[in-house]
N, C-alpha and C. Protein backbone atom coordinates (compact mmCIF):
# COMPACT_ATOMS: atom_id res chain seq x y z
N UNK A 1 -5.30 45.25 -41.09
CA UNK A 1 -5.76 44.36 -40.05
C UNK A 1 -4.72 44.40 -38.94
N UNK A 2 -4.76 44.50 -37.94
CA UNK A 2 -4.31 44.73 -36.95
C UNK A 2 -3.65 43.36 -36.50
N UNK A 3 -2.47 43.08 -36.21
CA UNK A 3 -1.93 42.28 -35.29
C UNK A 3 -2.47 41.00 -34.51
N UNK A 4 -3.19 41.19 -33.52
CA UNK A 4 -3.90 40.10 -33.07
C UNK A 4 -4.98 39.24 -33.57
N UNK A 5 -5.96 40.10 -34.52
CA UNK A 5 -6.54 39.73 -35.59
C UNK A 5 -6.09 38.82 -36.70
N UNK A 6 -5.43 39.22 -37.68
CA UNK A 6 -4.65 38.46 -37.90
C UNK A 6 -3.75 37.08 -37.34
N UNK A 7 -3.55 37.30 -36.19
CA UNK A 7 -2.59 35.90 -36.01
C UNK A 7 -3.97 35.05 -35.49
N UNK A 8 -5.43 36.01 -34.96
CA UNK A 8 -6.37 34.71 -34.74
C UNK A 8 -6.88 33.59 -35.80
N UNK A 9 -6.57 34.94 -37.19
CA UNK A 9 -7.15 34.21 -38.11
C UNK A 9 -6.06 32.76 -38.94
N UNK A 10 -5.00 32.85 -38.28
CA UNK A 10 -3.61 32.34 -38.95
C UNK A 10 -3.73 30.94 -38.08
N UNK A 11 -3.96 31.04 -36.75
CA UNK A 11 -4.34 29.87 -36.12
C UNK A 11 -5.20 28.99 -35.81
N UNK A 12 -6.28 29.83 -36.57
CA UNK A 12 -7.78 29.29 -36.91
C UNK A 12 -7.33 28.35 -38.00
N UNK A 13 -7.01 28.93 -39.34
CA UNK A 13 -6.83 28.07 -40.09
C UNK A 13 -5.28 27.06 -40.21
N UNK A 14 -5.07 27.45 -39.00
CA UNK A 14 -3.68 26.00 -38.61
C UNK A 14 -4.60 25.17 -38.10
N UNK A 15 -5.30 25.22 -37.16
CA UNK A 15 -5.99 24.00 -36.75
C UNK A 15 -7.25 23.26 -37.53
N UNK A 16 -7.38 24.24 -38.56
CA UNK A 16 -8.03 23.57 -39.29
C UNK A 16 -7.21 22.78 -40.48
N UNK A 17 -6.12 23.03 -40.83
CA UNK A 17 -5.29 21.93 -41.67
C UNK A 17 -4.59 20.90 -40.94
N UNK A 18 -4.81 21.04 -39.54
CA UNK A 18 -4.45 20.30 -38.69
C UNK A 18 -5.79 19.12 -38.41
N UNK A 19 -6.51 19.81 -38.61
CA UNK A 19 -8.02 18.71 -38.68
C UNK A 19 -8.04 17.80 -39.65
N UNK A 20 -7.49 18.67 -40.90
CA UNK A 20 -7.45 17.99 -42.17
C UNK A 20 -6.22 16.71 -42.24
N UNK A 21 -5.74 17.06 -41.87
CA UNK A 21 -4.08 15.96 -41.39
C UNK A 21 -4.93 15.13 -40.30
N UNK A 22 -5.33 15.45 -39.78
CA UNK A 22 -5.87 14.16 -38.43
C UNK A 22 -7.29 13.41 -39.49
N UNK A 23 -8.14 14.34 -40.19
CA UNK A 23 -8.90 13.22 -40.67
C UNK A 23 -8.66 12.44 -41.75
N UNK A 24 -7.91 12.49 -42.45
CA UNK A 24 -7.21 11.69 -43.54
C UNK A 24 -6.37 10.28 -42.70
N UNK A 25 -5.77 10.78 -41.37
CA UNK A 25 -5.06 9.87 -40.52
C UNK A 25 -6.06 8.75 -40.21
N UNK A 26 -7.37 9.15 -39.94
CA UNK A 26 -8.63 8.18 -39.54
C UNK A 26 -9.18 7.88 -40.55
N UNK A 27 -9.07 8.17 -41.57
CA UNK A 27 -10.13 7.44 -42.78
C UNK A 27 -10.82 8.39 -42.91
N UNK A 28 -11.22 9.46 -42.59
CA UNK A 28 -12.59 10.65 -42.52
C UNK A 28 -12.84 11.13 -43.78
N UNK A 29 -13.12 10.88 -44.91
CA UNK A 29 -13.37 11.65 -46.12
C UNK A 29 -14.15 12.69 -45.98
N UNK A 30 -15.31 12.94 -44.91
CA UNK A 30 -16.28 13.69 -44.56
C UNK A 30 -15.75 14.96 -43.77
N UNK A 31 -14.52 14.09 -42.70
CA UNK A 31 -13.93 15.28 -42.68
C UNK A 31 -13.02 15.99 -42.90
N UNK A 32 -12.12 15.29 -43.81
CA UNK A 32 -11.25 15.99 -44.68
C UNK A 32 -11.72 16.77 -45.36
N UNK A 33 -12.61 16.57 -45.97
CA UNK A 33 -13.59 17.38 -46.73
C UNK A 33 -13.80 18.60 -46.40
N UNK A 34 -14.84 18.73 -45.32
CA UNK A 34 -15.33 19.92 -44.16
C UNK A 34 -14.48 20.15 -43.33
N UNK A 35 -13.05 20.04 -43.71
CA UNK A 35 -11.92 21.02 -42.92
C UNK A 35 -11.53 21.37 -44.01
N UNK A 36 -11.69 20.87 -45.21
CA UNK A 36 -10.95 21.84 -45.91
C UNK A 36 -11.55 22.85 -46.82
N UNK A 37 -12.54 22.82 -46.43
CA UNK A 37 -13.81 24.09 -47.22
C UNK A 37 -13.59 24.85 -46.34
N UNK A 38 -13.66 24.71 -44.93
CA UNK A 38 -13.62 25.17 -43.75
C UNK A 38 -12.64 26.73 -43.98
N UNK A 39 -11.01 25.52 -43.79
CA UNK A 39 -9.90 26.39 -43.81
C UNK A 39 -9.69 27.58 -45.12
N UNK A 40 -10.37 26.76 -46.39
CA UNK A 40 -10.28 27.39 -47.30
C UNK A 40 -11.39 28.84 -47.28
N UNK A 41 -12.28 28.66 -46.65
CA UNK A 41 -13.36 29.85 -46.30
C UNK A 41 -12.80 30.63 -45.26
N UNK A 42 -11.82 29.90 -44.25
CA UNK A 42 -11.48 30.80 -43.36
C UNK A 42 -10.45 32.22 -43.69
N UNK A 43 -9.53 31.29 -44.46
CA UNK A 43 -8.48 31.96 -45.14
C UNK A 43 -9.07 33.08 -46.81
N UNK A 44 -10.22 33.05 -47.28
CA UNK A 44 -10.84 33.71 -47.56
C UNK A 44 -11.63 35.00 -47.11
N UNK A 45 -12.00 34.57 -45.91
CA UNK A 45 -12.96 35.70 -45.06
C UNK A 45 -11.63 36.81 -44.71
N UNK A 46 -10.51 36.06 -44.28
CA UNK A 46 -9.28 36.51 -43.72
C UNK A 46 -8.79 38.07 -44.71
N UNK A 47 -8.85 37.43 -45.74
CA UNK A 47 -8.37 38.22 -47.23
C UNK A 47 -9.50 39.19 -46.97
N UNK A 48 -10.12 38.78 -47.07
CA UNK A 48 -11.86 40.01 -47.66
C UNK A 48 -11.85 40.67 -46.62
N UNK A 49 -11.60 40.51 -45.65
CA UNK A 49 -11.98 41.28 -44.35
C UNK A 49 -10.76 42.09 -44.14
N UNK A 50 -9.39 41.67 -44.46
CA UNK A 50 -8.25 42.24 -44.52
C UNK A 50 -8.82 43.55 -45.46
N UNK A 51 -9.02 43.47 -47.09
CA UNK A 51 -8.48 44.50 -47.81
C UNK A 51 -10.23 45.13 -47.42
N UNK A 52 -11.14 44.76 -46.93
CA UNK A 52 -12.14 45.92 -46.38
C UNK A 52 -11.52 46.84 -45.46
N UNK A 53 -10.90 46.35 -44.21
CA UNK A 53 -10.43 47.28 -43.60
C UNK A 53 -9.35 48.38 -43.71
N UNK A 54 -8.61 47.78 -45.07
CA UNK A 54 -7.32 48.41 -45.73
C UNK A 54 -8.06 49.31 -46.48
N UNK A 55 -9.23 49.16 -46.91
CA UNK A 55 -9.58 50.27 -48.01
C UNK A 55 -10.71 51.86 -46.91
N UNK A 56 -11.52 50.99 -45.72
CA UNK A 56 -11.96 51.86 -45.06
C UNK A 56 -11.26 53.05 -44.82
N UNK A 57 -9.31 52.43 -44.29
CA UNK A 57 -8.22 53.19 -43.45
C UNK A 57 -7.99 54.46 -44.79
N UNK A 58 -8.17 54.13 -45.98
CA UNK A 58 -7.89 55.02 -47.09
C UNK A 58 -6.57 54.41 -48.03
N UNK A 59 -5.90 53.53 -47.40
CA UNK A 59 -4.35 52.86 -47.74
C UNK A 59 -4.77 52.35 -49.18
């Protein structure tokens, strides 16, 4: 995965544990919740999409 890719996906899921820290701050169970499936799917896709492109390259 290339560089910029990567750090989009690194700050995607900062602001989404950053969502998760702000809705716990408000009471949000709903959205503590749905930030953290969120981040946790983001940081998933991140992985899967990483070692697809690692295996296309031949590495």
């Amino acid at each position: 995965m290339n560089r910029s890719l990567a750090l989009l996906f690194a700050l995607l899921c900062v602001g989404l544990l950053c969502g998760v820290s702000l809705s716990i701050a408000y009471r949000s169970v709903w959205g503590a919740i749905l930030c953290t499936v969120a981040a946790i799917g983001c940081m998933g896709y991140g992985f899967a999409l990483s070692a697809r492109m690692r295996r296309k390259r031949g590495g």
